[in-house]
Protein backbone atom coordinates (compact mmCIF):
# COMPACT_ATOMS: atom_id res chain seq x y z
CA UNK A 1 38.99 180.55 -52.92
CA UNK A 2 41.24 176.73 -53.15
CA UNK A 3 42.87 176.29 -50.07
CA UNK A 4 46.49 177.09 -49.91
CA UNK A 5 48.75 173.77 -50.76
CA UNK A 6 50.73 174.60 -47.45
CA UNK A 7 47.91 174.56 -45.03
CA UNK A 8 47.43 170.95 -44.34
CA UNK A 9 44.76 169.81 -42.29
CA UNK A 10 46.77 167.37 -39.38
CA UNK A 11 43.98 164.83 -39.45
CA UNK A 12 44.59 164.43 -43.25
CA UNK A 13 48.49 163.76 -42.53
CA UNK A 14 47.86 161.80 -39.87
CA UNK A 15 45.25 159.37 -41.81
CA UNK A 16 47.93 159.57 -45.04
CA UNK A 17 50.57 158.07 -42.60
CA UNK A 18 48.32 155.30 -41.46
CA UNK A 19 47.36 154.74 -44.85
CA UNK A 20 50.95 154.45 -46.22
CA UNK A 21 52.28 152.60 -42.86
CA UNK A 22 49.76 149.80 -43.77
CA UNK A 23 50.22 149.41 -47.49
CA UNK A 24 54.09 148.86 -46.30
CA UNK A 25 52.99 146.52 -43.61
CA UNK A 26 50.66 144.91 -46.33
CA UNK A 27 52.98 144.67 -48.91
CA UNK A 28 55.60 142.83 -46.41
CA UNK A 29 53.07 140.38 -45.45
CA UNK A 30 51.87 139.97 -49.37
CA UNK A 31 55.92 139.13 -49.88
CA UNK A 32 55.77 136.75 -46.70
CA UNK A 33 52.99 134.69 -47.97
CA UNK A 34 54.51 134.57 -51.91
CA UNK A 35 57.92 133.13 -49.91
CA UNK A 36 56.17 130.69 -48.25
CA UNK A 37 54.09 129.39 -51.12
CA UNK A 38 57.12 129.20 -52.85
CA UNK A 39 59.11 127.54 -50.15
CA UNK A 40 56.78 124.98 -49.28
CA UNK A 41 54.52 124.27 -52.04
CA UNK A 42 53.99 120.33 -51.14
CA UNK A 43 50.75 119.12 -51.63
CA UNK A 44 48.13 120.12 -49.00
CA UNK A 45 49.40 123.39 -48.17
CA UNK A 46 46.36 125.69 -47.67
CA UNK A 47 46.00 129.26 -47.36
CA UNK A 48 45.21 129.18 -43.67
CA UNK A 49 48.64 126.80 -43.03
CA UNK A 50 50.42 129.43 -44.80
CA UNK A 51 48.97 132.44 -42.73
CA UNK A 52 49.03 130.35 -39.97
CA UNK A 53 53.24 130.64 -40.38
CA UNK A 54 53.64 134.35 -41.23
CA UNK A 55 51.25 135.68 -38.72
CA UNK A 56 53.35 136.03 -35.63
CA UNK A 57 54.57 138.39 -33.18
CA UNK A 58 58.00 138.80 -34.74
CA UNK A 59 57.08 139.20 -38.35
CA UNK A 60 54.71 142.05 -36.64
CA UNK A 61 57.36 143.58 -35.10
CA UNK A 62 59.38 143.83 -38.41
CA UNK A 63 57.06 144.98 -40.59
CA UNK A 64 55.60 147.77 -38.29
CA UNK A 65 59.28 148.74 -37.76
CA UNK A 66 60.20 148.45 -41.62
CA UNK A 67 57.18 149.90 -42.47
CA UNK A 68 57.83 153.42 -40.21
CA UNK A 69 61.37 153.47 -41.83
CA UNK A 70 59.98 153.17 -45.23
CA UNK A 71 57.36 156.44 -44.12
CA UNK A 72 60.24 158.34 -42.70
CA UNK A 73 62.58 157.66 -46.00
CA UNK A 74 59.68 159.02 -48.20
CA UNK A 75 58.33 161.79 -46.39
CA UNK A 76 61.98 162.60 -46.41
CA UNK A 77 62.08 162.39 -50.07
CA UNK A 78 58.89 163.96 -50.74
CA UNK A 79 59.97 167.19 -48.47
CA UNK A 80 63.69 167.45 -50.73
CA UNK A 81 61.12 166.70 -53.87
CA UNK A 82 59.22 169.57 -52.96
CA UNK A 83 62.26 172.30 -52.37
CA UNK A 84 63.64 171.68 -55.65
């Protein structure tokens, strides 16, 4: 007998929200890098200089923070999505 689409296993939410928390996080950091290849694009930037710019604590900070508003907004969604 299929398991019932309202029994959710917690591990299996819990790994989904990492999973969509750091797709978020990646695709800030993808956008990040794009800006500052676009910004800067003199000759001799590298990859590392470039990472080397966007990896800090306060970019960190905003993306993990953007990136749990993002989950929150679509879990949202997806619960009123499910009602209708």
């Amino acid at each position: 007998m299929p398991p019932s689409p309202k029994n959710h296993r917690p591990l299996g939410q819990i790994a989904r929200a990492v999973i969509e928390i750091a797709f978020i996080i990646f695709l800030f950091y993808a956008n990040l890098l794009m800006g500052e290849f676009n910004r800067t694009s003199g000759a001799g930037k590298t990859l590392a200089f470039a990472l080397h710019d966007i990896l800090t604590r306060e970019n960190l900070t905003i993306a993990v923070i953007a990136a749990f508003i993002g989950y929150i907004a679509f879990e949202y969604l997806r619960k009123k999505n499910s009602r209708l």
